[in-house]
C-alpha atoms as a PDB file:
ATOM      1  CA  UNK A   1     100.705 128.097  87.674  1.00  0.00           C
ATOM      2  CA  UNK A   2     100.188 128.356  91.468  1.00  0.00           C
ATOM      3  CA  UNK A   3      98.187 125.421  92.805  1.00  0.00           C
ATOM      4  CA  UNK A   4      96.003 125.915  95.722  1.00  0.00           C
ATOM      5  CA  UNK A   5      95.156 123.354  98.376  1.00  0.00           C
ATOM      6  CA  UNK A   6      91.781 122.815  96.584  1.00  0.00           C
ATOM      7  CA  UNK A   7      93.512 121.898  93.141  1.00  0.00           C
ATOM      8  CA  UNK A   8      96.057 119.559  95.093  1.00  0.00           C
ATOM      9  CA  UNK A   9      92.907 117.711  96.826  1.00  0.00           C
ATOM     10  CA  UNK A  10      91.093 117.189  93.812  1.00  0.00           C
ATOM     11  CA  UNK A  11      94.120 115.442  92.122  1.00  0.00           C
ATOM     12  CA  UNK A  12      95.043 113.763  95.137  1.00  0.00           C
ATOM     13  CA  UNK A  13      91.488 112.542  94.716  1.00  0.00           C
ATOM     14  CA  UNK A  14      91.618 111.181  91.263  1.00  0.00           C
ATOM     15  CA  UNK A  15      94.705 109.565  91.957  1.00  0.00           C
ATOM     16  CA  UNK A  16      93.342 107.984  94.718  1.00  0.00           C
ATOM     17  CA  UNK A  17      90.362 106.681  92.840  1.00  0.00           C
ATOM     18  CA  UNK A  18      92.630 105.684  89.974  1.00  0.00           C
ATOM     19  CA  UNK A  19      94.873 103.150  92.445  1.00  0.00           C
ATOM     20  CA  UNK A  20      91.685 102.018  94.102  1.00  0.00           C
ATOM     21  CA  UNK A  21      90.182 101.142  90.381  1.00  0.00           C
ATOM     22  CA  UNK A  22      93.624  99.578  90.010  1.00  0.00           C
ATOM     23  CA  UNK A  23      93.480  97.778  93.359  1.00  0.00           C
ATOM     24  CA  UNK A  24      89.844  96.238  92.228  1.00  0.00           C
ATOM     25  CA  UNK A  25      90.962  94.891  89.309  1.00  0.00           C
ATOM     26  CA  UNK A  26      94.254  93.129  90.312  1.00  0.00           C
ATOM     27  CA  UNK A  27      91.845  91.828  93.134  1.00  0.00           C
ATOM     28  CA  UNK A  28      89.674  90.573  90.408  1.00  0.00           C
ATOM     29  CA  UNK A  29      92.386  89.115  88.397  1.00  0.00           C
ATOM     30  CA  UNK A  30      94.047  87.279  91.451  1.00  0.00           C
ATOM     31  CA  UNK A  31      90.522  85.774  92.348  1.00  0.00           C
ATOM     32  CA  UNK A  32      90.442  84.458  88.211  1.00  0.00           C
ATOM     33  CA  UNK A  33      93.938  82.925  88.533  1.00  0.00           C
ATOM     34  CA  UNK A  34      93.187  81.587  91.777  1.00  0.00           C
ATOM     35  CA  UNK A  35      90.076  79.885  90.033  1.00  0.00           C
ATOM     36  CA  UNK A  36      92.111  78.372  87.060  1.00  0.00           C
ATOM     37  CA  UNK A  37      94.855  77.046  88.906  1.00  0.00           C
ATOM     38  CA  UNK A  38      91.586  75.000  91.017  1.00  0.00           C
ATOM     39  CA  UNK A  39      89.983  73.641  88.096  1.00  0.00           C
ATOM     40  CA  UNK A  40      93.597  72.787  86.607  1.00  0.00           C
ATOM     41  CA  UNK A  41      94.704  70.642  90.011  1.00  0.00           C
ATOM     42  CA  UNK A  42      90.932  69.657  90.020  1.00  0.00           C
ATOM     43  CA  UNK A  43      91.363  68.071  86.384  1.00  0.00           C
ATOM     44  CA  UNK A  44      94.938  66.663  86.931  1.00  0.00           C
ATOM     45  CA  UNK A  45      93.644  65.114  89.793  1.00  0.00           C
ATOM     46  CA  UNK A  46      91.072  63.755  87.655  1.00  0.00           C
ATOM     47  CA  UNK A  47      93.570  62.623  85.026  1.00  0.00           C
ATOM     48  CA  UNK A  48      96.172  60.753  87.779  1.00  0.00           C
ATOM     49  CA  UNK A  49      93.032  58.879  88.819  1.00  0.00           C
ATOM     50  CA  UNK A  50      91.899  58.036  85.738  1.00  0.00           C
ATOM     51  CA  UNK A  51      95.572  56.657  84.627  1.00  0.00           C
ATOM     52  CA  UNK A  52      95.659  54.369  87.884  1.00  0.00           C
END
């Protein structure tokens, strides 16, 4: 099968979208983490002020 510059485009294209769908959600999932790790120091800080 001979691929023309048209077939290579489109699945350069749908790669593309597929790493920038990938990109999002490790974006997303960074931003989450990020999140729990405040509310964890947030509480221990909490908890070390409580136990003074």
């Amino acid at each position: 099968m001979e691929l023309d510059a048209q077939d290579i485009m489109a699945a350069y294209d749908a790669h593309l979208s597929k790493l920038t769908r990938d990109l999002m959600l490790a974006r997303a999932t960074i931003t989450a983490l990020q999140a729990r790790v405040s509310d964890l120091e947030n509480t221990q800080a909490t908890t070390d002020r409580e136990a003074e």
